[in-house]
Protein backbone atom coordinates (compact mmCIF):
# COMPACT_ATOMS: atom_id res chain seq x y z
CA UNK A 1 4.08 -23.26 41.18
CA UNK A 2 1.06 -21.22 41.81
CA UNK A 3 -2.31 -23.49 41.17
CA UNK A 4 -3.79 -21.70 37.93
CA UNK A 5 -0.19 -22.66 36.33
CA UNK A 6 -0.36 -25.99 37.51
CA UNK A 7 -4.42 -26.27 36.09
CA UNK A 8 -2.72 -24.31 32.56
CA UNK A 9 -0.21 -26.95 32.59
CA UNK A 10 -2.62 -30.03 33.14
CA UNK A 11 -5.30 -28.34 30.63
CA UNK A 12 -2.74 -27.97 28.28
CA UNK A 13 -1.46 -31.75 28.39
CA UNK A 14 -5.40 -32.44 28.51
CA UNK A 15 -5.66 -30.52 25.03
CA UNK A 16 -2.60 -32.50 23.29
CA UNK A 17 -4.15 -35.81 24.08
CA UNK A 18 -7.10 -34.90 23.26
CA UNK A 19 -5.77 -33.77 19.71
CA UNK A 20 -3.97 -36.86 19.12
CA UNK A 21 -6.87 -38.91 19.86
CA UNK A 22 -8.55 -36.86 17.04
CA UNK A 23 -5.85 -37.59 14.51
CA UNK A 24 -2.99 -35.01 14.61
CA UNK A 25 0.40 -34.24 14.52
CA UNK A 26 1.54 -31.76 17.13
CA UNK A 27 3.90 -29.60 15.77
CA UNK A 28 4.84 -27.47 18.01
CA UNK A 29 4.06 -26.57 21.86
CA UNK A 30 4.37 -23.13 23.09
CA UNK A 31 5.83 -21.30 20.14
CA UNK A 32 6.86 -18.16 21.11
CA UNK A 33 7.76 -15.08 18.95
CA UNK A 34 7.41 -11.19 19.78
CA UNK A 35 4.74 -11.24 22.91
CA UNK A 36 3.21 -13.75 21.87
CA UNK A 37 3.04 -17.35 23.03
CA UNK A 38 1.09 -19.99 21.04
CA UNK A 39 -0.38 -22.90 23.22
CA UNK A 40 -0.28 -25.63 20.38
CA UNK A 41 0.45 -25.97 16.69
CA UNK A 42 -1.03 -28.60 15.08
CA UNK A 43 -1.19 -30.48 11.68
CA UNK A 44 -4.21 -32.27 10.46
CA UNK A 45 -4.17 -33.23 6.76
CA UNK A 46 -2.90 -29.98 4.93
CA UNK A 47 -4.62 -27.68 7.89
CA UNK A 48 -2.31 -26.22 10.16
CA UNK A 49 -4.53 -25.92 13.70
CA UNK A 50 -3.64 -22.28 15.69
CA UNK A 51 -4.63 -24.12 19.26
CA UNK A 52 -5.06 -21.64 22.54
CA UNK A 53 -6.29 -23.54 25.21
CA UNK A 54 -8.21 -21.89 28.09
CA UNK A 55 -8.63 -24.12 31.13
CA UNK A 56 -10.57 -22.99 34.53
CA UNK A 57 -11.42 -24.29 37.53
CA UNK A 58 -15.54 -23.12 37.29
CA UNK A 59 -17.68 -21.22 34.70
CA UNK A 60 -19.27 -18.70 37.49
CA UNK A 61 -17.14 -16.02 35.59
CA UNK A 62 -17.78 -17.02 31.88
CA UNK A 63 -16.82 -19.25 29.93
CA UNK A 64 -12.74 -20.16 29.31
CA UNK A 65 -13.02 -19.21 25.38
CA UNK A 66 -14.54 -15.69 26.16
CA UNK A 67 -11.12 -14.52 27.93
CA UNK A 68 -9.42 -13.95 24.47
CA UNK A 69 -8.84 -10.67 23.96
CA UNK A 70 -8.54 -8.72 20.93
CA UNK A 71 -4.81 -7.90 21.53
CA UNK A 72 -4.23 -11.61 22.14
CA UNK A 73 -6.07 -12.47 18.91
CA UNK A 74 -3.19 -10.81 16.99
CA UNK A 75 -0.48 -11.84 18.44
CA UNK A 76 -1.26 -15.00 17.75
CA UNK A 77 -1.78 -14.32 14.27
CA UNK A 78 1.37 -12.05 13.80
CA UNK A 79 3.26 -15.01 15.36
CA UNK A 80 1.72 -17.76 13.03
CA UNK A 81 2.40 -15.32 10.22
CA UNK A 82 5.86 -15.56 11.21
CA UNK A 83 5.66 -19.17 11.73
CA UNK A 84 3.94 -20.14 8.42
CA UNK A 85 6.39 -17.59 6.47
CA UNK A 86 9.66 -18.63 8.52
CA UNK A 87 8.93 -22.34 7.67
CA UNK A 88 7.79 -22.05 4.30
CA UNK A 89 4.51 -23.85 4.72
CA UNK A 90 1.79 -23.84 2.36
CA UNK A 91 -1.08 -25.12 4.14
CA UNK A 92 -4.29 -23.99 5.25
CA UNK A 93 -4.22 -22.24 8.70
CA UNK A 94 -7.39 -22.28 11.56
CA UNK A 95 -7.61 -20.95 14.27
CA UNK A 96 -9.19 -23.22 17.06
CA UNK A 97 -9.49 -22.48 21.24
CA UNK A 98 -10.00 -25.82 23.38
CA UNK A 99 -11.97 -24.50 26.46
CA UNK A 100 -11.19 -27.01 28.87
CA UNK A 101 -13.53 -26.73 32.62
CA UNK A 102 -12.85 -28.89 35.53
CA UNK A 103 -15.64 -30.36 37.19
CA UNK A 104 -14.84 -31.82 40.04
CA UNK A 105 -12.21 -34.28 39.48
CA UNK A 106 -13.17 -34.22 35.95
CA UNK A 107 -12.44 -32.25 32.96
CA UNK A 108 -15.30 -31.15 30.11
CA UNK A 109 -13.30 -29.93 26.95
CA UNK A 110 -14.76 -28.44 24.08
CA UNK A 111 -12.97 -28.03 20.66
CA UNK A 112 -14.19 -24.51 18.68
CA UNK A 113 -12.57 -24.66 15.53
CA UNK A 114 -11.98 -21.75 13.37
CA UNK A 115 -13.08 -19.82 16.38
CA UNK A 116 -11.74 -16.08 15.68
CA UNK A 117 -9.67 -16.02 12.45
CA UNK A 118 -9.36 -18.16 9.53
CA UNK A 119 -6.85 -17.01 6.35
């Protein structure tokens, strides 16, 4: 497996924990639907948490959170859409990104909620 995969996998893994430790349920990992693929669904209290994680190895060419494009953006919220309305839920939906940036041999992650759409 190339290396960025293997540092998408570990930030990815990083991000879960990291949720749990904050209190939620992790719903769903990877949920894919049309071209889109959603990192992490997540349930705190009666908010369901959109998670994309971005995870790189240095900052030198931005930060991890600025490499969300527009046509990403909705994909992810046609596939939620589909997700929410497939499932039935009536809940609150955010949108987070956890930019994750190894250091070293450690890892700095930072949690933006509601970071590009909230409905």
């Amino acid at each position: 497996m190339a290396q960025h995969n293997e540092l998408g996998k570990k930030g990815e893994q990083l991000a879960v924990d990291y949720l749990l430790k904050k209190g939620y349920d992790i719903i769903v990992r990877n949920y894919r639907f049309d071209k889109a693929e959603v990192d992490i669904i997540a349930q705190l209290k009666d908010t369901l948490a959109v998670i994309e994680v971005k995870t790189r190895s240095t900052t030198d060419f931005g930060n991890p959170q600025d490499f969300i494009s527009p046509k990403k953006i909705k994909r992810l919220v046609k596939a939620v859409d589909e997700y929410v309305n497939v499932n039935n839920l009536d809940v609150d939906v955010r949108f987070d990104i956890i930019a994750i940036v190894k250091q070293g041999k450690i890892f700095d992650i930072e949690h933006l909620e509601n970071a590009f759409y909230h409905f």
